[in-house]
Each structure stands twice: as structure tokens, then as C-alpha cells.
Protein backbone atom coordinates (compact mmCIF):
# COMPACT_ATOMS: atom_id res chain seq x y z
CA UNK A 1 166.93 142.43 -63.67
CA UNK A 2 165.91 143.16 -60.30
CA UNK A 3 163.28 141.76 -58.19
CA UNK A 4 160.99 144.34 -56.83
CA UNK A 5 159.18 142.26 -55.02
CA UNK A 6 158.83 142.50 -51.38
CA UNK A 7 159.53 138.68 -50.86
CA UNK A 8 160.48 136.27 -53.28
CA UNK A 9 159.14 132.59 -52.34
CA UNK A 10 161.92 131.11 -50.59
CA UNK A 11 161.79 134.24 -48.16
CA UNK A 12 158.41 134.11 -47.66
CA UNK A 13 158.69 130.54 -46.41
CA UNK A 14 161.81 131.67 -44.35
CA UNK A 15 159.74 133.95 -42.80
CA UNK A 16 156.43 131.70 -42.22
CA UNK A 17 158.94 128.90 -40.84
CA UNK A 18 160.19 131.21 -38.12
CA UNK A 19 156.52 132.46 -37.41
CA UNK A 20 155.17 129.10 -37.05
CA UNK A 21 158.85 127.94 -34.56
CA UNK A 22 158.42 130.77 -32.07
CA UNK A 23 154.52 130.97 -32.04
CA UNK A 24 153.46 127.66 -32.39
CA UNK A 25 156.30 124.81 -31.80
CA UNK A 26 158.04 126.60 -29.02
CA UNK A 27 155.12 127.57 -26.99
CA UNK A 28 153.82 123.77 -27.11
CA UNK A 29 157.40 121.97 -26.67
CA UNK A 30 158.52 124.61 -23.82
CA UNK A 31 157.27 125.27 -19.77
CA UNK A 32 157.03 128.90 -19.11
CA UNK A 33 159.87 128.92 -16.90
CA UNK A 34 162.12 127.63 -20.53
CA UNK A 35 159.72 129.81 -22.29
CA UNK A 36 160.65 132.77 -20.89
CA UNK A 37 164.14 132.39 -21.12
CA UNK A 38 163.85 132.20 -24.90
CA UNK A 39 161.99 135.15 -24.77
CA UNK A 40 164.78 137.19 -23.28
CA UNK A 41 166.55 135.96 -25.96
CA UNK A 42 164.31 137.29 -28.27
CA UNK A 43 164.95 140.61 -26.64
CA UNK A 44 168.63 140.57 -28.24
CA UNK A 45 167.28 139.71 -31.89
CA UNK A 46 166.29 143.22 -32.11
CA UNK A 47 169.66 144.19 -31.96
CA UNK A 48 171.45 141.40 -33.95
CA UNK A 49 168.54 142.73 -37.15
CA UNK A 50 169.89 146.15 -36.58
CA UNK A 51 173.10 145.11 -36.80
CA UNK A 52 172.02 142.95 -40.25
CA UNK A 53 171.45 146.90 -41.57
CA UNK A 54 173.81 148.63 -40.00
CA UNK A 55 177.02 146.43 -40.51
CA UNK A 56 175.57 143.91 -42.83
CA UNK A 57 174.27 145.65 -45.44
CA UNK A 58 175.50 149.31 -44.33
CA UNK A 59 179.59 148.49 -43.13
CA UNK A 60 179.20 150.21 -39.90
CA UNK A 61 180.32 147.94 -37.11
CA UNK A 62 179.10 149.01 -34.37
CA UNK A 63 180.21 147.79 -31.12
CA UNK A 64 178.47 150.08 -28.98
CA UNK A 65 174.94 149.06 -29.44
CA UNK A 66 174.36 147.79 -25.71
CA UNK A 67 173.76 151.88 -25.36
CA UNK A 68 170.82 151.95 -27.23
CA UNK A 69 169.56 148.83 -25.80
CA UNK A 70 170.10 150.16 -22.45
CA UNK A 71 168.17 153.28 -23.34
CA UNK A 72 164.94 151.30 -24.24
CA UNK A 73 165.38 149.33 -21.13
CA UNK A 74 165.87 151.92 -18.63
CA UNK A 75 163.34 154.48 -20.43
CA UNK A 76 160.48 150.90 -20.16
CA UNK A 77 162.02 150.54 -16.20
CA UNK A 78 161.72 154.34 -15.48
CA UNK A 79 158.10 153.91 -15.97
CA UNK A 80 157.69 150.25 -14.43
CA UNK A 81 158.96 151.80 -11.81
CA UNK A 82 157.26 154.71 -11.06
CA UNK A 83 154.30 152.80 -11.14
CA UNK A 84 155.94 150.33 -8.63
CA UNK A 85 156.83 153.00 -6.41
CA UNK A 86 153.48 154.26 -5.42
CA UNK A 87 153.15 155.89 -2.11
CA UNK A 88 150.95 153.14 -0.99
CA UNK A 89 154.19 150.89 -1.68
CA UNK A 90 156.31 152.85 -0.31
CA UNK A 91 154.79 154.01 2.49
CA UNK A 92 158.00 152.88 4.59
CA UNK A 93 160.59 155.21 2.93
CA UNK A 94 161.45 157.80 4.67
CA UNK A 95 159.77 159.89 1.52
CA UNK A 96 157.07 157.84 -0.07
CA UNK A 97 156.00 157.91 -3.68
CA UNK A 98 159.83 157.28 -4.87
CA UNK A 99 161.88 154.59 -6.37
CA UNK A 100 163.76 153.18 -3.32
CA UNK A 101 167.38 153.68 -4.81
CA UNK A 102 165.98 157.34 -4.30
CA UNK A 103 165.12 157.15 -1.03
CA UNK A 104 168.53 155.52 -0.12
CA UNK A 105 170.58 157.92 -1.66
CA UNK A 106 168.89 160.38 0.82
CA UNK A 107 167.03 162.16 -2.34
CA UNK A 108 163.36 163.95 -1.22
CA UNK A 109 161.74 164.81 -4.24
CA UNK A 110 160.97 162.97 -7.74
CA UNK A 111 163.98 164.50 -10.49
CA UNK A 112 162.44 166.28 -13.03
CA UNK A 113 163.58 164.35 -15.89
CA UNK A 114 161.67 161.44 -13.75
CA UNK A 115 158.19 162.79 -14.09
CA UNK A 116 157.49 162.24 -17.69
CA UNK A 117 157.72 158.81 -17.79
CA UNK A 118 154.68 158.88 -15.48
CA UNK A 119 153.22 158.30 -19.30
CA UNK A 120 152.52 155.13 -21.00
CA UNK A 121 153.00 157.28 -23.85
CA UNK A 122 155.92 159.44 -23.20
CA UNK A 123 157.71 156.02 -22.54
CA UNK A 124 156.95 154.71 -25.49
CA UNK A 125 157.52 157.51 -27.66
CA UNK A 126 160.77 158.43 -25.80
CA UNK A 127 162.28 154.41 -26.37
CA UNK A 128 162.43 155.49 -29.87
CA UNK A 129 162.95 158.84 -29.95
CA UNK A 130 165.74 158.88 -27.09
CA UNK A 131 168.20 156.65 -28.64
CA UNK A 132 166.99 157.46 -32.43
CA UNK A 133 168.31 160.93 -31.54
CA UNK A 134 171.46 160.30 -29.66
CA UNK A 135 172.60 157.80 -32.61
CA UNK A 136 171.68 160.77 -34.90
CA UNK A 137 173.87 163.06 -32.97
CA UNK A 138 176.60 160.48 -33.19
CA UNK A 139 176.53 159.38 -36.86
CA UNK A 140 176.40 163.39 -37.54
CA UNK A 141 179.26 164.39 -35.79
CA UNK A 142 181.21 161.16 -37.27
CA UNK A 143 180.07 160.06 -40.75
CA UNK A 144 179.69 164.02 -41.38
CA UNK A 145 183.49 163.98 -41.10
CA UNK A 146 183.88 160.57 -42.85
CA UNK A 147 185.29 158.60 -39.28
CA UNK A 148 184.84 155.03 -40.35
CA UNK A 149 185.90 151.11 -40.01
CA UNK A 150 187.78 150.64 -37.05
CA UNK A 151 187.84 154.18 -35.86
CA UNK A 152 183.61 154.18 -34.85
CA UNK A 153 183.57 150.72 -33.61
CA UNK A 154 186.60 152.20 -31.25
CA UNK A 155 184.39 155.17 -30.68
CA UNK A 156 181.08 153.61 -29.87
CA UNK A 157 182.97 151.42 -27.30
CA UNK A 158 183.83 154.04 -25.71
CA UNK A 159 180.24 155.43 -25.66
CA UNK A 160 179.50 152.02 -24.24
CA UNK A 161 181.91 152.58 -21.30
CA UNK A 162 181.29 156.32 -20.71
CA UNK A 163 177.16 155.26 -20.61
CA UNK A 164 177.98 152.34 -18.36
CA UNK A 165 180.51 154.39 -15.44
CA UNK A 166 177.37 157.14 -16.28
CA UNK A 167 174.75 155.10 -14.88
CA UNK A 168 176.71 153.13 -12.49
CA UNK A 169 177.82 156.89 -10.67
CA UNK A 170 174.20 158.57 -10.68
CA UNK A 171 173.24 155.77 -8.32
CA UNK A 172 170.46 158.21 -6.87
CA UNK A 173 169.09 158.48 -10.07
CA UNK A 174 169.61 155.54 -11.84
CA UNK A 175 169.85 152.82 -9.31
CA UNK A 176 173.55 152.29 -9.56
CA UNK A 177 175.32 148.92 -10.35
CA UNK A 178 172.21 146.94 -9.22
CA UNK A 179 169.89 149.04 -11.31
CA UNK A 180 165.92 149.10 -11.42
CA UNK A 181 164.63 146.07 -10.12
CA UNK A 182 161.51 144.88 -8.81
CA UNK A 183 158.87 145.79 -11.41
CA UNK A 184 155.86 144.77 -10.63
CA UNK A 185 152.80 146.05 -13.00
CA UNK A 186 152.63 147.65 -16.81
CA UNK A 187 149.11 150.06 -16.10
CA UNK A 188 147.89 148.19 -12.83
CA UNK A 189 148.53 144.62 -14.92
CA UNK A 190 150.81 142.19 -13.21
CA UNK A 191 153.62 141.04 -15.15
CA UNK A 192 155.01 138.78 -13.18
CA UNK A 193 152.62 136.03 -12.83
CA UNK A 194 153.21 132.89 -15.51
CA UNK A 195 150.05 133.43 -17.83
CA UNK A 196 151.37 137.47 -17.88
CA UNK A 197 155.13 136.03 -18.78
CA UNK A 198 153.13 134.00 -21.75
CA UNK A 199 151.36 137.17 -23.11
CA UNK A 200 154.55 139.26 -22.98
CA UNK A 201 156.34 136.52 -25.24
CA UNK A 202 153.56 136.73 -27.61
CA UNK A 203 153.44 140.16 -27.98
CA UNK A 204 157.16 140.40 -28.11
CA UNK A 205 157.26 137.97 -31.07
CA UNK A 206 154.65 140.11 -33.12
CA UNK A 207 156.81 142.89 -32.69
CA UNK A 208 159.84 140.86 -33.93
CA UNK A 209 157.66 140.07 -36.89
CA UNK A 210 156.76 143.51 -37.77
CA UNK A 211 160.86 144.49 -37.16
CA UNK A 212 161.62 141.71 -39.41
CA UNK A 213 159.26 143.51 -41.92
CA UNK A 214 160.55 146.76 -41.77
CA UNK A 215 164.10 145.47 -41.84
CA UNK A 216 162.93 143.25 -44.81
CA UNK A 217 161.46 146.53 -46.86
CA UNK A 218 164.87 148.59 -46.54
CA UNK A 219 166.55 145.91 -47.79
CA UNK A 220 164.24 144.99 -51.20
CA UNK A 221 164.70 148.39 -51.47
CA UNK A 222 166.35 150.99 -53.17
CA UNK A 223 167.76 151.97 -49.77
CA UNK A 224 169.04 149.07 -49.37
CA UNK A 225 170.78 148.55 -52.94
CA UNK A 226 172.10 151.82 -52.30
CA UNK A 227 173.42 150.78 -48.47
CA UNK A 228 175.20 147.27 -50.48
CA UNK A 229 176.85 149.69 -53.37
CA UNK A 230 177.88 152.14 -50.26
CA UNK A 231 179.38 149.02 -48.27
CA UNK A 232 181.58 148.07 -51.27
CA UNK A 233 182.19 151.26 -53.35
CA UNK A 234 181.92 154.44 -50.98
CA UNK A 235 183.57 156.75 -53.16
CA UNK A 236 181.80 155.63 -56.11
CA UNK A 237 178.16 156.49 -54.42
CA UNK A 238 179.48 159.84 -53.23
CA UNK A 239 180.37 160.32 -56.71
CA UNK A 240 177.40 159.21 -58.08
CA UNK A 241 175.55 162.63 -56.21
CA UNK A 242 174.42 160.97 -53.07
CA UNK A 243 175.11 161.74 -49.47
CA UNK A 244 177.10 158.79 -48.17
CA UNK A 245 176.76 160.63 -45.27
CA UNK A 246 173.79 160.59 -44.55
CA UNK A 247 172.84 156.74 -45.35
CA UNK A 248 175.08 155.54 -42.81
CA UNK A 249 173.67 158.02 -40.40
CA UNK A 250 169.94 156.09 -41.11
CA UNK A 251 171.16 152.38 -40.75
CA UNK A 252 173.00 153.95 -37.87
CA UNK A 253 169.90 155.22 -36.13
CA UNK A 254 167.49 152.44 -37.72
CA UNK A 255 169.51 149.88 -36.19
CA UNK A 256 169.30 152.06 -32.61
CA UNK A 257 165.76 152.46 -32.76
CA UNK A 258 165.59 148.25 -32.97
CA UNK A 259 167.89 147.28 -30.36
CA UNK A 260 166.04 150.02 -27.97
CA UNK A 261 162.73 148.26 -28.32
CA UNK A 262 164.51 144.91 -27.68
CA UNK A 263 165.78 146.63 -24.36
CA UNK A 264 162.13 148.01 -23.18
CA UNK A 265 160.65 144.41 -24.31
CA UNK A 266 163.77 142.95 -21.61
CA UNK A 267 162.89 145.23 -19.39
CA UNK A 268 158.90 143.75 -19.34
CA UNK A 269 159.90 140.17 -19.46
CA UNK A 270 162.81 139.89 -17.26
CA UNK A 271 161.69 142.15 -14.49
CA UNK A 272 164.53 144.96 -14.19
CA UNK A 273 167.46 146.55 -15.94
CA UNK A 274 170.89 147.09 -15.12
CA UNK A 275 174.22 148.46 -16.35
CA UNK A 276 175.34 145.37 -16.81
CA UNK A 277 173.83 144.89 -19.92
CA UNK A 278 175.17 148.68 -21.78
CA UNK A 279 178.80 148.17 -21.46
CA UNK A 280 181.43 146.99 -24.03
CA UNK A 281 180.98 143.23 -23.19
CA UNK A 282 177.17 142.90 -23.76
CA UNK A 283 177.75 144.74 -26.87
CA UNK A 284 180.32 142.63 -28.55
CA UNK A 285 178.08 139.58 -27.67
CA UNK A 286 175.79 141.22 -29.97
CA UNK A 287 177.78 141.17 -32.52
CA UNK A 288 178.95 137.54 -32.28
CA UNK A 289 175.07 136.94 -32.39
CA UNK A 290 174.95 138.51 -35.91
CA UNK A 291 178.01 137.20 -36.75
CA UNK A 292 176.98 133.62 -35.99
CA UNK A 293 173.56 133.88 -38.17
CA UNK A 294 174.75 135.96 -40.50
CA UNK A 295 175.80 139.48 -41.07
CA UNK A 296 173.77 139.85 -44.35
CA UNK A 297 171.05 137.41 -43.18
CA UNK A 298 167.82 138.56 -41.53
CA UNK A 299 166.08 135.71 -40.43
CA UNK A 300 169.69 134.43 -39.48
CA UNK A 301 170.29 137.13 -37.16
CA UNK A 302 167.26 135.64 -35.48
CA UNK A 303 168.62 132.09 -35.06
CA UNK A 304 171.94 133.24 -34.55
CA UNK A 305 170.92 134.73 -31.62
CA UNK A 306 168.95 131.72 -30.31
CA UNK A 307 171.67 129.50 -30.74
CA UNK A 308 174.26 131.79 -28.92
CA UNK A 309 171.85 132.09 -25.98
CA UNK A 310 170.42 128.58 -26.00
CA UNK A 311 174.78 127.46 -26.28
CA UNK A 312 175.60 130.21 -23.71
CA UNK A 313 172.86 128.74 -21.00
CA UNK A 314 173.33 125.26 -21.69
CA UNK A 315 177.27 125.22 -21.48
CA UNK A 316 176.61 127.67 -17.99
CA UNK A 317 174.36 125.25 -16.93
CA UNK A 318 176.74 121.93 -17.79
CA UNK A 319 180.13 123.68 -17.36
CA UNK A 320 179.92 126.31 -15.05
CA UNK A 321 183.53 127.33 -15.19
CA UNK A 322 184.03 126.67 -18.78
CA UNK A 323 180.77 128.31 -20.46
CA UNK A 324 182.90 131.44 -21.56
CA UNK A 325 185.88 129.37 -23.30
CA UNK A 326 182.99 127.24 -25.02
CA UNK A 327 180.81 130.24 -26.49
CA UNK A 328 184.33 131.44 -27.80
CA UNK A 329 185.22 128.36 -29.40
CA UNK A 330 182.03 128.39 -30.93
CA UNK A 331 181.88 131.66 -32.50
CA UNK A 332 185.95 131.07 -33.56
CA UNK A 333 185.21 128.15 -35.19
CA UNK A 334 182.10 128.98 -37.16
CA UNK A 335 183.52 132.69 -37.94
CA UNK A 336 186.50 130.20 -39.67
CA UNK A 337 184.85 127.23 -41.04
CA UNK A 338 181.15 129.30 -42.15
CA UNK A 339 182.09 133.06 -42.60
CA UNK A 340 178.64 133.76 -43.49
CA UNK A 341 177.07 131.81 -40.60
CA UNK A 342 173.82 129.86 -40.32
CA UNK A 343 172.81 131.99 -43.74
CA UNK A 344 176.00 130.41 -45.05
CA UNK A 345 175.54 127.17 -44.47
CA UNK A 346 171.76 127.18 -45.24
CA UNK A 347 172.86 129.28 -48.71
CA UNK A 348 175.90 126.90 -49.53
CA UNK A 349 174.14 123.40 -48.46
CA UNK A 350 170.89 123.59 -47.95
CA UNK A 351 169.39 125.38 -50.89
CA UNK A 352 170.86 123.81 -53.87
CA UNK A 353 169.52 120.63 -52.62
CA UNK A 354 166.38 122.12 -52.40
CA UNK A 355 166.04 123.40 -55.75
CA UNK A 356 167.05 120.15 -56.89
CA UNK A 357 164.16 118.73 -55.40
CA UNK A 358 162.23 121.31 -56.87
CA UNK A 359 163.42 121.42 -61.00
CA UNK A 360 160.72 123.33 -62.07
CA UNK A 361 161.68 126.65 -60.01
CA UNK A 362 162.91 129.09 -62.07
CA UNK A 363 165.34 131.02 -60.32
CA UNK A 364 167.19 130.36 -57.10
CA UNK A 365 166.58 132.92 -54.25
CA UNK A 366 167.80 132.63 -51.18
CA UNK A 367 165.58 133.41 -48.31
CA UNK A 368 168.46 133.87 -45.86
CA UNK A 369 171.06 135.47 -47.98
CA UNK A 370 172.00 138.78 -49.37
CA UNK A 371 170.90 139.52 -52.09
CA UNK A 372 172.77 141.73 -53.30
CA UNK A 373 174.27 140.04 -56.22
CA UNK A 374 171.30 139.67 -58.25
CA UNK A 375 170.99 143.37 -57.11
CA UNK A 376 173.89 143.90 -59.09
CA UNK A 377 176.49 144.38 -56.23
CA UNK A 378 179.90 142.42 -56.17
CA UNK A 379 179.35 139.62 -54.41
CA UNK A 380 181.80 139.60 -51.07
């Protein structure tokens, strides 16, 4: 029979563990400098839970989802940097009251499509709404004509390369290869001092927590039964009456929607945005990061991606010329020895010692794991 309830116990704790790591422990054990970092790679757990819906629990890898990061950031840095480019800050361009990258590229006036995002509120309505849409006018014109498997995760890389040679070309509008940088203030409030850097974490993590809700209610639900019975029998859900079509298309866009807010959040704490981080390469690293936790985890797409950072800057910082060939050994050898990742090894050693600690539990759920077997899915 299936459990319709939101969280069973063992998620519950999952969930209050990882609330009580990043909001408690981490923010007493770390200096703000340390602190900061982690936050930035908090920024990428937005994706790496998208990904949990979209390829985990969905099938659609995606390997394109450093566009709809990108389009959070730079629709967050559009209006940073309005607001940085005041005309009393500017008042040694040749045109004040512009972004400087403007004012180089011998442009006079403020582009239309600029102006908007002279709104706290346009911004923030347009980091969902810009990528939700363009993902919704990509799933369309693919999973309309059933394009699938390797076919859209070749596709969506080459979104991720048209974006990137996009942005890096409209240097007059978009800043070019260095991108927006320097900003300075969110509504006159500085966000670069330390105790601002501390606030933006916190705030950040809430709205982790409340993604890692939302993620957590598609999956206990029907949606999400229907997204695990569509990842392993597509023909028999399109027989069964319901639009295959038009599922994928919603993990699809859900899983945009996250990894734009994770972009605006890196444009806030890390101070600009850049190409850099929309092309192909970015975007696989995503994917190890929810490959590494867990593709059917959601709180293991969160440590996945803390470990792949935390390994990525330590061996950088140790090994400067070696970093890369480490953080590929790493993901090769947990991708063989742990296919399932963290969740794996938390699922496969970790919890049956547990509930042999603890006899008198009656059933054995799995706060990392899919679920989808006691859904009634074939197990993978």
C-alpha cells in the first residue's frame, strides 16, 4: 500500500539533520570567508534537486542546465547592476547612469530590454518566469515530437554552447567574457560587507529548504509515481491515457525554475556573473553533482554537491595542476563502486544497521532513497 504521507520518519530526520548541518554546525565550525564559499556551493544544489526530478525520477538528462542557471544569474546581475550603475557612480563615463561594459562598447542609451529590471519585482518574477518559459518552449518542441535519451542531452548542450557564444558576442549588452561584475547593493543594502555575506547564506539556505519541500511534495506524489512509471515504462503511461508529453515537459521546466534561483542566489553571494558558468562544462559538473549524491536522492543531491565542491577546492588548493584528474577519479570511481551515490551507500549500509538498532520500527523507509518500489515501480 502506499504511503501518502508527506514524510515518513526516516525522511523527516534526513531533512532536520541537514537543517540543523547548514544552519547551525556550519555557521559555528566555519569563518565567513569558508562560509561563504559553501554558500556558493549551495547555489549549485538548486540545480543538482532539479536534476533529482528531471533525470532522477523523470529520465530526462539534461546536460544543458548551466542555461537556466545562467538566466537567474544574469536576470539577479541585470538588476544589481543597474543599481550599481547610478549616475552618481558613474559620473566618469562618458554617458553616466550605465553599466560600464555599456559605456565601453561606445553604447549611449540604456537597451530597452534593460529597463525593466530597474524592479525588485520584475527581477524576481522574470528569474522564474524567463527560464520556466524558455524550458517550456524547449520540452514542447522536443518531447511533443517524442526526441529523447541521448538525442536532448545532445540538444541541450548545444543550447548550452549557442547561450554561451550568445552572451560572450553581445559584449555591449551583456558584458562579454568577463560578464557583470562589481555588484555592490540589493535596494541601497550592501552586500558585500561580512555580516551581509552571513545574512545572504541564511536566507539562501531557507530557500533551499522550501526547494527541498516542493521537490519533496512532487515526489510523495501522484506526480511523482506517475514521473517513476514514465521513467521505466513510457509506452505503457501513454497507453494508460496520459500525456507523456507533457510530464516531461513539467520536470523539464520544474527543474529550470530551481537551478535559475540557484543562479540569482550566486549572483548575490558571489558578487557577479559570467558566461563561464552557462556553457557545456559547468553543466556536466552538475550532473556529476547529482550523480555523486544520488540521482533518485533529494537530500543526496544536496551533499553530493558539497562534497564535489568541498573535493574540487581542496584538491585546487593542494594540487593545483592535478585538481581536474582528481574530481574525475572521484566521480569514476564512485559512479563504479556506488551507482546510486551517497543515497546508495547510506540506503545499502547505513540503514539496515539502523533499523537493527531500532527492532521495534515497523517498516524500513529510506529517507534518502527512491521510493519508488514501495510505490509499486520496478526497482532499477
Amino acid at each position: 500500500m502506499t504511503d501518502n504521507r508527506f514524510f515518513n520518519r526516516s525522511e523527516l530526520i534526513g531533512i532536520l539533520v541537514l537543517a540543523v548541518f547548514l544552519v547551525v554546525v556550519l555557521p559555528l565550525t566555519l569563518d565567513v570567508f569558508r562560509l561563504n564559499l559553501v554558500a556558493k556551493y549551495l547555489t549549485y544544489a538548486f540545480v543538482a534537486l532539479g536534476l533529482v526530478i528531471c533525470w532522477g525520477y523523470g529520465g530526462i538528462l539534461s546536460l544543458g542546465q548551466g542555461v537556466f542557471f545562467g538566466l537567474g544569474g544574469y536576470c539577479m546581475a541585470m538588476f544589481l547592476k543597474l543599481e550599481a550603475s547610478s549616475v552618481e557612480n558613474t559620473k566618469i563615463q562618458s554617458t553616466p547612469g550605465i553599466p560600464d561594459f555599456m559605456d565601453w562598447n561606445q553604447i549611449t542609451a540604456l537597451p530597452l530590454f534593460w529597463k525593466p529590471f530597474n524592479s525588485l519585482t520584475f527581477t524576481i518574477a522574470a528569474i522564474i518566469l524567463v527560464p520556466g518559459i524558455f524550458a517550456f518552449i524547449i520540452g514542447t518542441a522536443m518531447f511533443k515530437r517524442r526526441v529523447g535519451g541521448t538525442y536532448f542531452a545532445i540538444i541541450t548542450q548545444a543550447v548550452a554552447a549557442i547561450l554561451t557564444i550568445l552572451i560572450v558576442g553581445q559584449q555591449g549588452y551583456t558584458g562579454g567574457i568577463n560578464g557583470m561584475t562589481d555588484l555592490r547593493t540589493l535596494k541601497g543594502w550592501d552586500i558585500r560587507p561580512d555580516h551581509a555575506k552571513v545574512v545572504l547564506y541564511f536566507f539562501e539556505v531557507g530557500c533551499l529548504l522550501v526547494c527541498i519541500m516542493i521537490a519533496q511534495f512532487i515526489r510523495r506524489s501522484k506526480l511523482g509515481r506517475i514521473l517513476v512509471a514514465m521513467r521505466e515504462k513510457e509506452d505503457r503511461v501513454r497507453f494508460s491515457g496520459y500525456s507523456v508529453a507533457n510530464f516531461k515537459i513539467f520536470a523539464f521546466c520544474i527543474a529550470a525554475v530551481f537551478a535559475a534561483i540557484g543562479g540569482a542566489m550566486f549572483a548575490l553571494n558571489v558578487g557577479f556573473m559570467s558566461p563561464s558558468f552557462v556553457g557545456i562544462v559547468p553543466s556536466i559538473e552538475m550532473v556529476i553533482y547529482t550523480a555523486v549524491g544520488g540521482r533518485l536522492s533529494i537530500l543526496g543531491a544536496v551533499y553530493g554537491t558539497l562534497l564535489v565542491n568541498f573535493a574540487k577546492t581542496s584538491l585546487s588548493e593542494t594540487f593545483p595542476e592535478l585538481w581536474l584528474f582528481g574530481l574525475g577519479g572521484l566521480f569514476i570511481a564512485v559512479v563504479l563502486a556506488f551507482p546510486n551515490g551517497l543515497a546508495g551507500i547510506w540506503g545499502d549500509y547505513v540503514q539496515p544497521r539502523i533499523d537493527r538498532l531500532m527492532p521495534s520500527r515497523k517498516s524500513k523507509p529510506d529517507g534518502w532513497t527512491d521510493s519508488s518500489v514501495a510505490d509499486g515501480a520496478p526497482a532499477e
